[in-house]
Protein backbone atom coordinates (compact mmCIF):
# COMPACT_ATOMS: atom_id res chain seq x y z
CA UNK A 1 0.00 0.00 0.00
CA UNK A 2 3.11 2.55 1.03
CA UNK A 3 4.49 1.46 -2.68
CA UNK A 4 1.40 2.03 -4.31
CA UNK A 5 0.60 5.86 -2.32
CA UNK A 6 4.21 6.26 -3.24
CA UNK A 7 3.91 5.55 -7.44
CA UNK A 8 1.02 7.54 -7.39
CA UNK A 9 2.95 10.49 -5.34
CA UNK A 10 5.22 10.53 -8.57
CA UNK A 11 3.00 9.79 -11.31
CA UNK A 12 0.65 12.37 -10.39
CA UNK A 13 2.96 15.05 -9.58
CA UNK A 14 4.06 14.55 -13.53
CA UNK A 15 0.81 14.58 -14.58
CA UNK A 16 -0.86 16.88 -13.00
CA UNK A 17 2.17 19.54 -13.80
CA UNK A 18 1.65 19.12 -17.33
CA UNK A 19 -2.23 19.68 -17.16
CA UNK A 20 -1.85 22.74 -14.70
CA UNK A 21 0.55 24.17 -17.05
CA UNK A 22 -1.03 23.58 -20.14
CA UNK A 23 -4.56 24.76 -18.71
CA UNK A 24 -2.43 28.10 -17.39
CA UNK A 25 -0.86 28.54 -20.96
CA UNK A 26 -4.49 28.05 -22.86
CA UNK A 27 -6.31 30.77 -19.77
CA UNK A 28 -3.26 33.02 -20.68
CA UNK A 29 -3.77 32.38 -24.44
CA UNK A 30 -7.69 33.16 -24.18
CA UNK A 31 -7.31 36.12 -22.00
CA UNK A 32 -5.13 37.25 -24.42
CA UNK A 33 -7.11 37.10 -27.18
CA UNK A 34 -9.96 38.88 -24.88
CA UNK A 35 -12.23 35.91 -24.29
CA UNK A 36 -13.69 35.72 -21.00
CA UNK A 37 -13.68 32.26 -21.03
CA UNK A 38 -9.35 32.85 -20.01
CA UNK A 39 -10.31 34.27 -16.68
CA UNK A 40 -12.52 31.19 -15.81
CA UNK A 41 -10.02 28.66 -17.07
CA UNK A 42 -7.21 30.16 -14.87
CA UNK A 43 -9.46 29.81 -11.96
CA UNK A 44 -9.97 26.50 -12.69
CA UNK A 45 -6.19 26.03 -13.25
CA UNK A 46 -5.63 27.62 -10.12
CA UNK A 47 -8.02 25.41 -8.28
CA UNK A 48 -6.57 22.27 -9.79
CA UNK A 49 -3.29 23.19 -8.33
CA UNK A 50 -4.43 23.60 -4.92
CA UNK A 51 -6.09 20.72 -4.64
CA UNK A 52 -3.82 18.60 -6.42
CA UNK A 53 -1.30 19.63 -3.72
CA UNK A 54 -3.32 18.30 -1.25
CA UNK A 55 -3.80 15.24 -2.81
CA UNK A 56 -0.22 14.55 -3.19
CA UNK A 57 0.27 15.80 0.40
CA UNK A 58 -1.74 13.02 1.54
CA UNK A 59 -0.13 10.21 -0.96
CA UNK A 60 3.13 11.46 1.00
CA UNK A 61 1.58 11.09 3.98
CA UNK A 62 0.02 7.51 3.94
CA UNK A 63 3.68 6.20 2.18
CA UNK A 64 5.44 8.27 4.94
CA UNK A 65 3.56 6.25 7.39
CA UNK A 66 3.06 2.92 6.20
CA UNK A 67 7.18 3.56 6.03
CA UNK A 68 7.59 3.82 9.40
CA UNK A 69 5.19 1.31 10.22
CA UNK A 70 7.21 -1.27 8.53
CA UNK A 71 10.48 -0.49 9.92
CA UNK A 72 9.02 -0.16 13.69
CA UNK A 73 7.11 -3.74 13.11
CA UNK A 74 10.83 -4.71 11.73
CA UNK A 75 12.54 -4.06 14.72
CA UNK A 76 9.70 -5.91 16.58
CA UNK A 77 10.06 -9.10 14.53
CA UNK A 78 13.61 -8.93 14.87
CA UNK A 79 13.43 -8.65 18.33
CA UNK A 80 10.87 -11.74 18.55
CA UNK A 81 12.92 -13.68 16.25
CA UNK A 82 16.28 -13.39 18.60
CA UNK A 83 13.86 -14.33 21.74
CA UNK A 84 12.39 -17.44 20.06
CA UNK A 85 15.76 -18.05 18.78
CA UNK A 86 17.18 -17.67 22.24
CA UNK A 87 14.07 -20.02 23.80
CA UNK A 88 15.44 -23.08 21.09
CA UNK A 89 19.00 -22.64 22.70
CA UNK A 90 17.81 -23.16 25.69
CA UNK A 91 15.20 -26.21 25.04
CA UNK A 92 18.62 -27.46 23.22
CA UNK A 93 20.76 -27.46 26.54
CA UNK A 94 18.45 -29.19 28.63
CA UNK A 95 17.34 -31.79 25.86
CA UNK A 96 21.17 -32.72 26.20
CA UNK A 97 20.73 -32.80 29.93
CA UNK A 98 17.98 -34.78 30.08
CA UNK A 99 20.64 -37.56 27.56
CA UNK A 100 22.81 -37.64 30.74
């Protein structure tokens, strides 16, 4: 899930760069030519921006997370993994004992 919030982190910030600056070209291009129709597109650009900022704010923020979740539950299994480890040892020793 962290890989997949992360792909779409960079996807989207390509895509969405090219349509906010080919939506900011065309508003300037309309304005230019006096159509009202520029003023509304550049709102629209602007809002596009804005929100797609937030989007990819939150993509960063889920990967960011599920990031750290994995390493903390890492350490944990690590951890668990030297005890059990350490538990078998032990079982070891006195299975020998018990041979005596």
């Amino acid at each position: 899930m962290g890989k997949a919030a992360h792909a779409l982190f960079e996807d989207f910030t390509t895509y969405s760069g090219h349509a906010r600056v080919a939506s900011t070209a065309a508003a300037g291009g309309l304005k230019g030519e006096g159509f009202a129709l520029g003023a509304a597109l550049a709102h629209v650009a602007e809002r596009w921006s804005e929100q797609s900022k937030t989007l990819l704010d939150a993509c960063a923020h889920i990967s960011n997370h599920l990031r750290y979740t994995k390493n903390l539950h890492a350490a944990g299994d690590s951890y668990i993994a030297g005890t059990i480890s350490s538990i078998a040892t032990l079982d070891k020793g006195f299975d020998e004992r018990k041979g005596h």
